[in-house]
PDB file of N, CA and C in Angstrom:
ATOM      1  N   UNK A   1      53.896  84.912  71.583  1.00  0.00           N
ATOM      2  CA  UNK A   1      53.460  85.202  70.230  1.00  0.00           C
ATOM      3  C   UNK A   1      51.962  84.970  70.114  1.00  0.00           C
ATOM      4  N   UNK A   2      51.486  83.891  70.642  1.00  0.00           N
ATOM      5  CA  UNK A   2      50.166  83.444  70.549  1.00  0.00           C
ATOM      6  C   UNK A   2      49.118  84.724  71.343  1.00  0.00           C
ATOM      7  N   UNK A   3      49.778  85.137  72.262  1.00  0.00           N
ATOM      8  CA  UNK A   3      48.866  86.517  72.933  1.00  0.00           C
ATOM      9  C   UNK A   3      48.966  87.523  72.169  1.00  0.00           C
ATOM     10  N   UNK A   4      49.808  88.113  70.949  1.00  0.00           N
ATOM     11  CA  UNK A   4      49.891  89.104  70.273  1.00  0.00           C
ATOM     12  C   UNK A   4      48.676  88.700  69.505  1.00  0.00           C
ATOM     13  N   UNK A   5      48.741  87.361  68.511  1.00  0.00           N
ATOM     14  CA  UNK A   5      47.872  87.146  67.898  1.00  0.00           C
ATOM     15  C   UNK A   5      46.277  87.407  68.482  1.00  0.00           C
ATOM     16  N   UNK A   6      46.102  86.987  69.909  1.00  0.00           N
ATOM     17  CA  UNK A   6      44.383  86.992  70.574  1.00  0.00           C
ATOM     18  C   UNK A   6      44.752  88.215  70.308  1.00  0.00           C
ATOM     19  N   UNK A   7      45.195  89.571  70.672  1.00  0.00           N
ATOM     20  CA  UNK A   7      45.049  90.852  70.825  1.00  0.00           C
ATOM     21  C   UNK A   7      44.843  91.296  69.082  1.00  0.00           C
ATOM     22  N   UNK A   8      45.721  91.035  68.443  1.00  0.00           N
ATOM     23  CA  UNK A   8      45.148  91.148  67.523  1.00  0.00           C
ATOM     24  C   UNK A   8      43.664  91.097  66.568  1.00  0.00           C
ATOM     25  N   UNK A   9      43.536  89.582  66.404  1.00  0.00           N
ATOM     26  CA  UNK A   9      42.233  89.149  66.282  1.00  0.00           C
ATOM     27  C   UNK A   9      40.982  89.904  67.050  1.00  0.00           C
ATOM     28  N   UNK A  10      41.644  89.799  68.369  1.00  0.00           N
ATOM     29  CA  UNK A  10      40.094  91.032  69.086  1.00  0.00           C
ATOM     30  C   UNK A  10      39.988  92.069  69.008  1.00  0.00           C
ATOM     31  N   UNK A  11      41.154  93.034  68.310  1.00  0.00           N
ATOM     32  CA  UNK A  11      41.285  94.489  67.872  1.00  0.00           C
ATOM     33  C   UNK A  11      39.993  93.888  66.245  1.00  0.00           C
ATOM     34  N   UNK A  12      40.644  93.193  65.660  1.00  0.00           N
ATOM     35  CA  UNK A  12      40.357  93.250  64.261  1.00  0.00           C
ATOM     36  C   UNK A  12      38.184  93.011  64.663  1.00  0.00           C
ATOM     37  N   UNK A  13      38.199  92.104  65.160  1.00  0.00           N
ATOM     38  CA  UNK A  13      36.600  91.797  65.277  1.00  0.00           C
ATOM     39  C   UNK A  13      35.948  93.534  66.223  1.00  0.00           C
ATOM     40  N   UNK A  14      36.435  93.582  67.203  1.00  0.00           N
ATOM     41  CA  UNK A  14      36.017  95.070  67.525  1.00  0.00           C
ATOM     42  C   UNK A  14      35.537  95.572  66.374  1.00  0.00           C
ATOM     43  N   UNK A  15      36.730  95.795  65.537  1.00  0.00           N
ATOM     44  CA  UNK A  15      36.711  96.939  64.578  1.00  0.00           C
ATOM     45  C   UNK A  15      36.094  96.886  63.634  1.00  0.00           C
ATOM     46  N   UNK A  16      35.766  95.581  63.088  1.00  0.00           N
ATOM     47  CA  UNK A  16      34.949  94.823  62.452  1.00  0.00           C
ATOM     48  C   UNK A  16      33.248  94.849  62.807  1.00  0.00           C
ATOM     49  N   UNK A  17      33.056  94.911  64.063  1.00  0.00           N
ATOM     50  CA  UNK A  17      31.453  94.813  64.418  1.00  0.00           C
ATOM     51  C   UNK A  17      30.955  96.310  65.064  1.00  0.00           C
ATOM     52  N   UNK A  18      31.829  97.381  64.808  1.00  0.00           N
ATOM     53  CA  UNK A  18      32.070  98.367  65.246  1.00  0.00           C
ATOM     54  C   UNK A  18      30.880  99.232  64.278  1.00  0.00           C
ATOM     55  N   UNK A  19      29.930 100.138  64.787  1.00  0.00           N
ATOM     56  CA  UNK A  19      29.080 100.807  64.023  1.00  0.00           C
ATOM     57  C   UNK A  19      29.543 102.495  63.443  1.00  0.00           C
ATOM     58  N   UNK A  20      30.686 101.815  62.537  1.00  0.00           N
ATOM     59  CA  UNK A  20      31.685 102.935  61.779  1.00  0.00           C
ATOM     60  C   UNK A  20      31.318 102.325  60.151  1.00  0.00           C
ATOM     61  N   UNK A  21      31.688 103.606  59.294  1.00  0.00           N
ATOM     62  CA  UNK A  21      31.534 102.600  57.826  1.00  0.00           C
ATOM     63  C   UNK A  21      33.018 102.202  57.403  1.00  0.00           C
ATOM     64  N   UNK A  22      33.140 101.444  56.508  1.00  0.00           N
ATOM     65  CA  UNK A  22      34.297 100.768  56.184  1.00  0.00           C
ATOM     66  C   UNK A  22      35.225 101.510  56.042  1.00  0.00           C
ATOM     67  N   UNK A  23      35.126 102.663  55.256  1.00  0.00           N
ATOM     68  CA  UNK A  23      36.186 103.534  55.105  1.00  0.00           C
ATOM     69  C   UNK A  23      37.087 103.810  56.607  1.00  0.00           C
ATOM     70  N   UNK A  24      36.255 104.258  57.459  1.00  0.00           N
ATOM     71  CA  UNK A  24      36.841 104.655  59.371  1.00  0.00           C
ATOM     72  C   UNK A  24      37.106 103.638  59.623  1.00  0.00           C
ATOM     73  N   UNK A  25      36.329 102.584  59.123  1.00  0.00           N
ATOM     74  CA  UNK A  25      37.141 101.289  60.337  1.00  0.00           C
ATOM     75  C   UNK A  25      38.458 100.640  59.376  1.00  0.00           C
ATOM     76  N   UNK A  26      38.590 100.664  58.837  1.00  0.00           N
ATOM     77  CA  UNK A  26      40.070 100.455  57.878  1.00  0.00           C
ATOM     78  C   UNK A  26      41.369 101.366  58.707  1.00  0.00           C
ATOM     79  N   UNK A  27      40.374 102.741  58.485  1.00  0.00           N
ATOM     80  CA  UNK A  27      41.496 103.490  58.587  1.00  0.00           C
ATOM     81  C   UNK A  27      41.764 103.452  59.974  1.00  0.00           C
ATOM     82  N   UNK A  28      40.873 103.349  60.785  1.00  0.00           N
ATOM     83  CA  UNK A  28      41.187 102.882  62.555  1.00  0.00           C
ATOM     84  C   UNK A  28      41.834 101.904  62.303  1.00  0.00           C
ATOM     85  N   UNK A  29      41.718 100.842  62.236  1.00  0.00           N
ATOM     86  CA  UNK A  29      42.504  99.841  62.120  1.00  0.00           C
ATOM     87  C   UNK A  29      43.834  99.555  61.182  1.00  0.00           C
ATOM     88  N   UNK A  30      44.271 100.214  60.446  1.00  0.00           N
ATOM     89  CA  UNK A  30      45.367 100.659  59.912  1.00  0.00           C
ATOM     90  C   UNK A  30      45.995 101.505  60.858  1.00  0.00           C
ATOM     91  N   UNK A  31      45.652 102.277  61.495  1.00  0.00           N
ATOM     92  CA  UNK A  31      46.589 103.367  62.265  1.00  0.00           C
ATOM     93  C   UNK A  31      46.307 102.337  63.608  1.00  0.00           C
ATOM     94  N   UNK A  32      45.751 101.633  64.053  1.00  0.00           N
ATOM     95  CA  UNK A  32      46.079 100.696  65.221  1.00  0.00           C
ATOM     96  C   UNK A  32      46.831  99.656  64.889  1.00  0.00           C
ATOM     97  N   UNK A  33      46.999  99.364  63.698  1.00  0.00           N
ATOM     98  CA  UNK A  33      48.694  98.608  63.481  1.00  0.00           C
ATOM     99  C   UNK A  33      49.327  99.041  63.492  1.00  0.00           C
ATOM    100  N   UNK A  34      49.671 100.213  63.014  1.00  0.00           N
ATOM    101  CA  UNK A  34      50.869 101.039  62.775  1.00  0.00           C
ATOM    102  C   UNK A  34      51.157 100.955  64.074  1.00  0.00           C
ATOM    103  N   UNK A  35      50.593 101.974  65.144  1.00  0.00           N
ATOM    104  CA  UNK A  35      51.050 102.163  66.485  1.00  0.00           C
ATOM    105  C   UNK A  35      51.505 100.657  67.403  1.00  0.00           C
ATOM    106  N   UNK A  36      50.599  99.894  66.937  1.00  0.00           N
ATOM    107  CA  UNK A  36      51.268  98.346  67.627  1.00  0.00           C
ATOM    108  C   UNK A  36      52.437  97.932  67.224  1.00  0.00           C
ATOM    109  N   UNK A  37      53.017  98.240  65.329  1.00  0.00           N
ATOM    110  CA  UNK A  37      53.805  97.834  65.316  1.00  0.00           C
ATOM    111  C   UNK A  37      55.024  98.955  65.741  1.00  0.00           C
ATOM    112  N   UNK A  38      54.777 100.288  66.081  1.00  0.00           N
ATOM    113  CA  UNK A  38      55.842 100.526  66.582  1.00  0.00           C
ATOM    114  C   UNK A  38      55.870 100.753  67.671  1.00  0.00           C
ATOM    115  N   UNK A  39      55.237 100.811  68.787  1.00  0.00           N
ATOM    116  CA  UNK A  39      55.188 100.090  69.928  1.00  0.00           C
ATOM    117  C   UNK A  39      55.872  98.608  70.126  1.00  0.00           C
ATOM    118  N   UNK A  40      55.634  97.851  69.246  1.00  0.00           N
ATOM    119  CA  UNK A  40      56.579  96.640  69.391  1.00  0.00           C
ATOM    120  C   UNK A  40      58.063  96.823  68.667  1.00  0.00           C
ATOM    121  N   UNK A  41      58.482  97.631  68.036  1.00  0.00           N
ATOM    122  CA  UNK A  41      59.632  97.934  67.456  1.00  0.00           C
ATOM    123  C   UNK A  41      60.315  98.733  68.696  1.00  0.00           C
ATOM    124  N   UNK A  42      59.906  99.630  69.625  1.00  0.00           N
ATOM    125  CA  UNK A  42      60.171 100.430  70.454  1.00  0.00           C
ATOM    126  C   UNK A  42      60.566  99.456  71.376  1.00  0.00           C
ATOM    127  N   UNK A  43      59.598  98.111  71.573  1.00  0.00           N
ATOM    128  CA  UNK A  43      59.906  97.126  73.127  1.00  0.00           C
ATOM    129  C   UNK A  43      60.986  96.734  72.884  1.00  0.00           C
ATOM    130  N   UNK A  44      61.078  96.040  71.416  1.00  0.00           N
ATOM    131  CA  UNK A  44      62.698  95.565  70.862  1.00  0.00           C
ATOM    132  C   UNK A  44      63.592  96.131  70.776  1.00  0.00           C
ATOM    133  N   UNK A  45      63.698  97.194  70.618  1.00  0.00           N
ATOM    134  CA  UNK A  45      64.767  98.220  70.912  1.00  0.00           C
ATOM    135  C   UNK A  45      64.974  98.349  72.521  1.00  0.00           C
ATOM    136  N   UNK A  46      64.343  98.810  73.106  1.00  0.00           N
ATOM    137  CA  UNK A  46      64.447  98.679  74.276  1.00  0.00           C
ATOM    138  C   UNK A  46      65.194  97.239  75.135  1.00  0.00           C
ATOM    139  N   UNK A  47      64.789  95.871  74.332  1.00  0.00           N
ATOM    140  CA  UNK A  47      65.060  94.979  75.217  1.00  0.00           C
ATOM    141  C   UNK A  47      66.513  94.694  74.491  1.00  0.00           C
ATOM    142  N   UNK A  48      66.670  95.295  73.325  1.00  0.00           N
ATOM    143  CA  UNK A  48      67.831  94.890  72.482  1.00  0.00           C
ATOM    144  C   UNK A  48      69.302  95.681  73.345  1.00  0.00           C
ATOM    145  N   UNK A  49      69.078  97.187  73.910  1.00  0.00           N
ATOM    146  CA  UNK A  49      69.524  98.041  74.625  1.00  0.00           C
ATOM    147  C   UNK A  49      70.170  97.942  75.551  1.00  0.00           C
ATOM    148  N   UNK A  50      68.814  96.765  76.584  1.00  0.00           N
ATOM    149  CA  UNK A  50      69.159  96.063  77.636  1.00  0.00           C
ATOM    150  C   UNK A  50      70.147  95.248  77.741  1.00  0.00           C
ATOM    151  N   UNK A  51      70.095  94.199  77.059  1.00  0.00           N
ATOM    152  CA  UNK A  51      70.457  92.939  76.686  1.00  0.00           C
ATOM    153  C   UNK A  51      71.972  93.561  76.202  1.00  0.00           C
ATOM    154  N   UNK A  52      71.975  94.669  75.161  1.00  0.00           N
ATOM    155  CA  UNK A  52      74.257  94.871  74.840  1.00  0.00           C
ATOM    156  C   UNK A  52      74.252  95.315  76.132  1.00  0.00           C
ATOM    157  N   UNK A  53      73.925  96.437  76.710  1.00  0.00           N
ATOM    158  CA  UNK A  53      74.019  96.634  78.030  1.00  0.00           C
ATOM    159  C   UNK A  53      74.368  95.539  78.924  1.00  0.00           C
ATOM    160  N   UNK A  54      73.878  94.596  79.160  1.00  0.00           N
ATOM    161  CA  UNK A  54      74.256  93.610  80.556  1.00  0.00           C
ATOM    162  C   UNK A  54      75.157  92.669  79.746  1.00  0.00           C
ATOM    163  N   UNK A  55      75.603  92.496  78.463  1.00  0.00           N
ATOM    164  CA  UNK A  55      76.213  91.840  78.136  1.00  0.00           C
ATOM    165  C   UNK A  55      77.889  92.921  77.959  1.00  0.00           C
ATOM    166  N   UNK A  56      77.368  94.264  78.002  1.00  0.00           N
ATOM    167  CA  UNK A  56      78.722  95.025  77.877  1.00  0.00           C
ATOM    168  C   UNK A  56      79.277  94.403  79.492  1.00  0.00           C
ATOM    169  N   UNK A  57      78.569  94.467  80.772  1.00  0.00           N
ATOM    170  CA  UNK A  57      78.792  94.680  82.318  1.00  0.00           C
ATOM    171  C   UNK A  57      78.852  92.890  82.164  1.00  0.00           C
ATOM    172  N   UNK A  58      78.705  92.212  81.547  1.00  0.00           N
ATOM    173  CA  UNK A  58      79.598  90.579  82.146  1.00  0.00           C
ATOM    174  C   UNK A  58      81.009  90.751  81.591  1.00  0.00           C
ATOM    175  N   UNK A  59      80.942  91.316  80.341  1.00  0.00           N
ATOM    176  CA  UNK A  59      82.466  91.218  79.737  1.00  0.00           C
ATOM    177  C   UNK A  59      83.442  92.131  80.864  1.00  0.00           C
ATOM    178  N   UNK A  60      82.697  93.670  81.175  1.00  0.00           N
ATOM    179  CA  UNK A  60      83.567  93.887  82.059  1.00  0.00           C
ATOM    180  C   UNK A  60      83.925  93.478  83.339  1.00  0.00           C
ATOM    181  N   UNK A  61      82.783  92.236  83.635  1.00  0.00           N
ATOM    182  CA  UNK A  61      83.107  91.847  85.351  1.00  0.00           C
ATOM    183  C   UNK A  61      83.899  90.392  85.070  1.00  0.00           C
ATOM    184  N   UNK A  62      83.832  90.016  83.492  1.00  0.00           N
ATOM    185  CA  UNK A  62      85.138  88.919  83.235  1.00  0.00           C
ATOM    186  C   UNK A  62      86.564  89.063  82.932  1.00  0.00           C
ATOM    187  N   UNK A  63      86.588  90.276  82.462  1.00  0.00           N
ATOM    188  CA  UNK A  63      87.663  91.032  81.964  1.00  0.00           C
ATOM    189  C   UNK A  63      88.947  91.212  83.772  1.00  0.00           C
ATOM    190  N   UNK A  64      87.734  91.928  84.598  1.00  0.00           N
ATOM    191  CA  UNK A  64      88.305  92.230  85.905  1.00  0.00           C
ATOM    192  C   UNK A  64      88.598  90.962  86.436  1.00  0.00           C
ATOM    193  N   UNK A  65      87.937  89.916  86.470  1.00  0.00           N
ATOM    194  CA  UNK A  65      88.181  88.564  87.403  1.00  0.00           C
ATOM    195  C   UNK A  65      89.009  88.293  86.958  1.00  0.00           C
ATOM    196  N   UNK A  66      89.549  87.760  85.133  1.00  0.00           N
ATOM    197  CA  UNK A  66      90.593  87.171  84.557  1.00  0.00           C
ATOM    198  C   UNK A  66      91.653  88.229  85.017  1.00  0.00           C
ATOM    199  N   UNK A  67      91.583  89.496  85.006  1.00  0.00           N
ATOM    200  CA  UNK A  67      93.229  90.094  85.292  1.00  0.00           C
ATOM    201  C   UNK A  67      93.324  89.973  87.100  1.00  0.00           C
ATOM    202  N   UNK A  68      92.588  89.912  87.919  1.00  0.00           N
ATOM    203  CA  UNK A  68      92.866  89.395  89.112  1.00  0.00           C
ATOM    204  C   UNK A  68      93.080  87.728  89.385  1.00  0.00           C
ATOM    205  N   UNK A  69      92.793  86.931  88.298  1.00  0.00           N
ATOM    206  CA  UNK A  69      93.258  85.546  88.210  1.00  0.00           C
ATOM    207  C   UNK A  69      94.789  85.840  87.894  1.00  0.00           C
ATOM    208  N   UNK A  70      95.049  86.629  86.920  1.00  0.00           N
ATOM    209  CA  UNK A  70      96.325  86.719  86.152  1.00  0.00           C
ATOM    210  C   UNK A  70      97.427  87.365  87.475  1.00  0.00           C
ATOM    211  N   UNK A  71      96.796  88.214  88.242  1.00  0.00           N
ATOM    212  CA  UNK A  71      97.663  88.857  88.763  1.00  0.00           C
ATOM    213  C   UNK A  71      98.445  87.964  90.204  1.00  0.00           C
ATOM    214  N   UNK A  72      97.087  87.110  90.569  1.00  0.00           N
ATOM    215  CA  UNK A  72      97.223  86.276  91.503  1.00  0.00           C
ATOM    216  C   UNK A  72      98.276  85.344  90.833  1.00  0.00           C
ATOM    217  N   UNK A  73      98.417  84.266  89.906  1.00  0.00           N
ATOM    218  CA  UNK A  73      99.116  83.782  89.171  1.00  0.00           C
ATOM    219  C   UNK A  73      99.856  83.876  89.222  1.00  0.00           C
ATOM    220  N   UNK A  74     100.771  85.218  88.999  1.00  0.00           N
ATOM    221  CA  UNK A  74     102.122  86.085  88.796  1.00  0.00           C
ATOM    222  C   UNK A  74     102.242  86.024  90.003  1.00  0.00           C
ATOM    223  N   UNK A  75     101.683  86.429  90.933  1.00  0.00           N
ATOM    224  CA  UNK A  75     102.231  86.635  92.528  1.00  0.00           C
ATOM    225  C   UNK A  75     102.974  85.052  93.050  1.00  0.00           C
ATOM    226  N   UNK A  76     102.385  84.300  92.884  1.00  0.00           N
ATOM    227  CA  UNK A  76     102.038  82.675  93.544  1.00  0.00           C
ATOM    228  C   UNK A  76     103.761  82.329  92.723  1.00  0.00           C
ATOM    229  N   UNK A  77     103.548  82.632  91.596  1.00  0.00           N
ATOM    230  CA  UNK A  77     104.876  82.209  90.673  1.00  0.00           C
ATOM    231  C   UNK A  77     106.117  82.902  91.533  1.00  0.00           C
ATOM    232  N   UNK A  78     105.381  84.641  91.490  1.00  0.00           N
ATOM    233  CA  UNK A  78     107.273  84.656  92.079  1.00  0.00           C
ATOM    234  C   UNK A  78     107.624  84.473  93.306  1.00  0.00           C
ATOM    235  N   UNK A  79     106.474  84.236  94.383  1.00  0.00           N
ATOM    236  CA  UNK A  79     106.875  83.823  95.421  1.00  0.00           C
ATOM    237  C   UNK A  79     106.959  82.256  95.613  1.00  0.00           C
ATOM    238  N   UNK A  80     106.647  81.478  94.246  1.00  0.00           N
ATOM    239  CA  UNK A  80     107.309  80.068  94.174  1.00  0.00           C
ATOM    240  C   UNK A  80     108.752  80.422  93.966  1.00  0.00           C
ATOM    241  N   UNK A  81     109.051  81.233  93.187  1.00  0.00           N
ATOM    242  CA  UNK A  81     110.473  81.619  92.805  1.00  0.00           C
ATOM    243  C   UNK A  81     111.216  81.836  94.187  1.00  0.00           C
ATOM    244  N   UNK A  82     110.817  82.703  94.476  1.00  0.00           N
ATOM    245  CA  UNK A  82     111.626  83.132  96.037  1.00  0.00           C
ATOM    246  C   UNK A  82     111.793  82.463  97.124  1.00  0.00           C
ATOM    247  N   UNK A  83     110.734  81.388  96.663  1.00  0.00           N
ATOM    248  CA  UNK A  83     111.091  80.201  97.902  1.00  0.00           C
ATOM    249  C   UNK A  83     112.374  79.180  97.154  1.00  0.00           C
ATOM    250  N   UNK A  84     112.023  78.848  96.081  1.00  0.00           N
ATOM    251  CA  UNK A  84     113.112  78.604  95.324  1.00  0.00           C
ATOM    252  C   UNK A  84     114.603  79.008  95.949  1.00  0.00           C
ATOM    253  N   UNK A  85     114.794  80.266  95.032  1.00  0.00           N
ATOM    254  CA  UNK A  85     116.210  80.803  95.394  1.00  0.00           C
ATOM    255  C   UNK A  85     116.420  80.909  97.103  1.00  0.00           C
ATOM    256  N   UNK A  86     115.911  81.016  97.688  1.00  0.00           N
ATOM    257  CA  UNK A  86     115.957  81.133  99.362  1.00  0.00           C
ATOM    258  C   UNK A  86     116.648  79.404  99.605  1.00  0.00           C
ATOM    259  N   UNK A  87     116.081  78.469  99.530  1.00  0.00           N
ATOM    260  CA  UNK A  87     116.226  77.189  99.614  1.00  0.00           C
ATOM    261  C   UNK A  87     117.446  77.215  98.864  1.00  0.00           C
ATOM    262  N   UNK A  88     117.902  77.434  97.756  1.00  0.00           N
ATOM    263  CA  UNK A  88     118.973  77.386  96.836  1.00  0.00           C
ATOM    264  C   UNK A  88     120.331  77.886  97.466  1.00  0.00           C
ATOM    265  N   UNK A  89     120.091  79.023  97.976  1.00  0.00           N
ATOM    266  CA  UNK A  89     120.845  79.572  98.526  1.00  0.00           C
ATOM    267  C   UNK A  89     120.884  79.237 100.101  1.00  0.00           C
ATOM    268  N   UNK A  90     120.057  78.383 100.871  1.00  0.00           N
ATOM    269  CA  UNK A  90     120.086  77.975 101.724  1.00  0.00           C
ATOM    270  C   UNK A  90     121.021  76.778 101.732  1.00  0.00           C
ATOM    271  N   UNK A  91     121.039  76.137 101.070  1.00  0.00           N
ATOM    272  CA  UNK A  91     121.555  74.959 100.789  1.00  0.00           C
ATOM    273  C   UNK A  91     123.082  75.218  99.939  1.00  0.00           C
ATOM    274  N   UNK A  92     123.446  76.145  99.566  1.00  0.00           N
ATOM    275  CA  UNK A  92     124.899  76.718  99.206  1.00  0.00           C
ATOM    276  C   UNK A  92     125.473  76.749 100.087  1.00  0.00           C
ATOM    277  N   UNK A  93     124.489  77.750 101.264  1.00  0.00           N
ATOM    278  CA  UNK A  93     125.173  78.405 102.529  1.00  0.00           C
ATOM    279  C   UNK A  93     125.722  77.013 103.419  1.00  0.00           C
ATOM    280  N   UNK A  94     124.822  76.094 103.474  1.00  0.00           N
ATOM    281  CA  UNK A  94     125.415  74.498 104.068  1.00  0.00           C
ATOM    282  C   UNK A  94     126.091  74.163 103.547  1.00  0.00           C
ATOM    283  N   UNK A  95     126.170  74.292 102.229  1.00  0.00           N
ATOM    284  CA  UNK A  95     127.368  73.249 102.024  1.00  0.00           C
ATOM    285  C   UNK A  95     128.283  73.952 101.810  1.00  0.00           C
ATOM    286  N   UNK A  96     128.635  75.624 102.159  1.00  0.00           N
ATOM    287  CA  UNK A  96     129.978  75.953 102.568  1.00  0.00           C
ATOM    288  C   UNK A  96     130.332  76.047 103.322  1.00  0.00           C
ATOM    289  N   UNK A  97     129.497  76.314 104.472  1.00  0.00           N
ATOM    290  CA  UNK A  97     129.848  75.917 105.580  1.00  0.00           C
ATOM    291  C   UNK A  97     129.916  74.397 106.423  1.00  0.00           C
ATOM    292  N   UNK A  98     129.359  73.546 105.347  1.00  0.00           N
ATOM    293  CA  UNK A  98     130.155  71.999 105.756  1.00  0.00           C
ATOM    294  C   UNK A  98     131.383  71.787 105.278  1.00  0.00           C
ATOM    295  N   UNK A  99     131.560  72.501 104.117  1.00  0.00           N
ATOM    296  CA  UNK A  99     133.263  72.327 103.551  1.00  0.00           C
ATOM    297  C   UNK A  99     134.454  72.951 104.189  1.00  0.00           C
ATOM    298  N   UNK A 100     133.968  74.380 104.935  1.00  0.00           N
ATOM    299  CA  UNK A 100     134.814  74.863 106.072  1.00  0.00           C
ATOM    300  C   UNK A 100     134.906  73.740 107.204  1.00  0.00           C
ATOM    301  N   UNK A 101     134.204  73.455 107.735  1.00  0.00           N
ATOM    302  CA  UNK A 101     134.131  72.421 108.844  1.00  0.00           C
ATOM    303  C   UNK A 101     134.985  71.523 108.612  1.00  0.00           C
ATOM    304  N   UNK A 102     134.626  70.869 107.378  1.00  0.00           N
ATOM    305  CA  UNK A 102     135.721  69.418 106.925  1.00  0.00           C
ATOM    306  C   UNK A 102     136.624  70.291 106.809  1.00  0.00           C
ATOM    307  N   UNK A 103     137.347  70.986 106.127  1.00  0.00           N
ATOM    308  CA  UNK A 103     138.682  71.497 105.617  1.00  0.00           C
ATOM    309  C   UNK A 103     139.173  71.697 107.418  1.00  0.00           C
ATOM    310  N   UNK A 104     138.552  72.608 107.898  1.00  0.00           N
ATOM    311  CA  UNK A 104     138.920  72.476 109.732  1.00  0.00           C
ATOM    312  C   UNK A 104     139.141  71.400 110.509  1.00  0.00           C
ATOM    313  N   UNK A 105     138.367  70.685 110.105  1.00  0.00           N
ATOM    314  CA  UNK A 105     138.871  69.500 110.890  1.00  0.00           C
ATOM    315  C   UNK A 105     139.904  68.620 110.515  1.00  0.00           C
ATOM    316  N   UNK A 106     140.152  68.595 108.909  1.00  0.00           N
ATOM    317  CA  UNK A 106     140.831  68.070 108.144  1.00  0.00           C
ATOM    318  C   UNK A 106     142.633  68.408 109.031  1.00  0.00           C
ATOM    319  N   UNK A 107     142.656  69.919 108.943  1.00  0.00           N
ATOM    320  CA  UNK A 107     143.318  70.736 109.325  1.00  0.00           C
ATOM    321  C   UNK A 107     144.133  70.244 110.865  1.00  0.00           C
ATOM    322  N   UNK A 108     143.226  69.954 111.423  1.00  0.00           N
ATOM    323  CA  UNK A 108     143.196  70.009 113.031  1.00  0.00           C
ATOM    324  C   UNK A 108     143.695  68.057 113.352  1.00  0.00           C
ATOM    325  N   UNK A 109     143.199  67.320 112.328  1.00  0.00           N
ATOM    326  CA  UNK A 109     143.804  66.091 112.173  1.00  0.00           C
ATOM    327  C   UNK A 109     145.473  66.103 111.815  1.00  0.00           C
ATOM    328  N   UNK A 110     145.461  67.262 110.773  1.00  0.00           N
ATOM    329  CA  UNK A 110     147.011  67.154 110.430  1.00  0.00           C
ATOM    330  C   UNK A 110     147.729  67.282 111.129  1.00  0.00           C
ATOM    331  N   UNK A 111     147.575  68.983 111.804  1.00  0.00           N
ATOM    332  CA  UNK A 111     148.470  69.127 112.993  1.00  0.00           C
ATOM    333  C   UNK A 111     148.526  68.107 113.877  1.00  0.00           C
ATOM    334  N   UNK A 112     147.099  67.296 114.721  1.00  0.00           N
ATOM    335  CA  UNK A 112     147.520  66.439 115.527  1.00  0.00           C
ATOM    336  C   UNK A 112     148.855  65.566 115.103  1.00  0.00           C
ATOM    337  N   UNK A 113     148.748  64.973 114.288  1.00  0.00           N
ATOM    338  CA  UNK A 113     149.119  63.926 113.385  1.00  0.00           C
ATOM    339  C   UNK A 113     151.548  64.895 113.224  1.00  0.00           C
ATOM    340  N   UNK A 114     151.122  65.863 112.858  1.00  0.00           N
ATOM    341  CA  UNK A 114     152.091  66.023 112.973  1.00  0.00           C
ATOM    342  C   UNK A 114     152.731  66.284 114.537  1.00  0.00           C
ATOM    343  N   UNK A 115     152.080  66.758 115.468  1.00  0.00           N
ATOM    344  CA  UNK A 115     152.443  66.988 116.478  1.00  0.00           C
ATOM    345  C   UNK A 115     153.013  65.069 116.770  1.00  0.00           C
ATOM    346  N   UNK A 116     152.358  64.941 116.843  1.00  0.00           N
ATOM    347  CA  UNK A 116     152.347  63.132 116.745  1.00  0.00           C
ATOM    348  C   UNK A 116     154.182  62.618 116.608  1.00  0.00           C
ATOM    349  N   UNK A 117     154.285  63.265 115.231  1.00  0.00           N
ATOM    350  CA  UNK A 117     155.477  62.433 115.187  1.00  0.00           C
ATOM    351  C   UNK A 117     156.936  62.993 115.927  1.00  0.00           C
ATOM    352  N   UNK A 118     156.530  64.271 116.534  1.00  0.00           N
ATOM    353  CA  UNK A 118     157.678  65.301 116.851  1.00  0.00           C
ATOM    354  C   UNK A 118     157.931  64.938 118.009  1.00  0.00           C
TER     355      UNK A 118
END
């Protein structure tokens, strides 16, 4: 801000010690604000442009990371799941096939047992 102001001030003294009569140097210096100030309305626009611009391209490079967080998430879950039911069903499969075993052997005691008394 402080450099707008020197530029200023040294436009204004120029224009001021300038061998024009008052009427031209007003009017020079009126139309050299004008153009400064829209020259500086033009930079702000411009940087304003910029600025939704790179703020549109973070939302979309957060937008993409969060649904590849999300998707990863979902994956991790159902293959917690599937280890789950695998184990679940691993552990069914033992213990029916330990209950065949006992019932077999159970089985194989009786007959002895009856052979036994015959």
């Amino acid at each position: 801000m402080s450099f707008l102001r020197g530029v200023l001030a040294g436009l204004a003294i120029g224009y001021l010690t300038a061998p024009r009569s008052g009427k031209e140097t007003r009017d020079k210096l009126t139309q050299n604000v004008n153009d400064l100030q829209s020259q500086w309305e033009e930079g702000v626009a411009q940087v304003k442009s910029q600025v939704d611009k790179l703020v549109g391209n973070a939302e979309t490079k957060a937008n993409q990371y969060a649904n590849k967080a999300e998707n990863k998430l979902d994956q991790y879950k159902n293959e917690a799941k599937s280890t789950y039911n695998q184990e679940r069903a691993k552990t069914a499969y033992n213990n029916t096939v330990d209950d065949a075993a006992d019932a077999t052997k159970s089985g194989i005691n009786k007959a002895e047992d009856a052979l036994k008394l015959n």
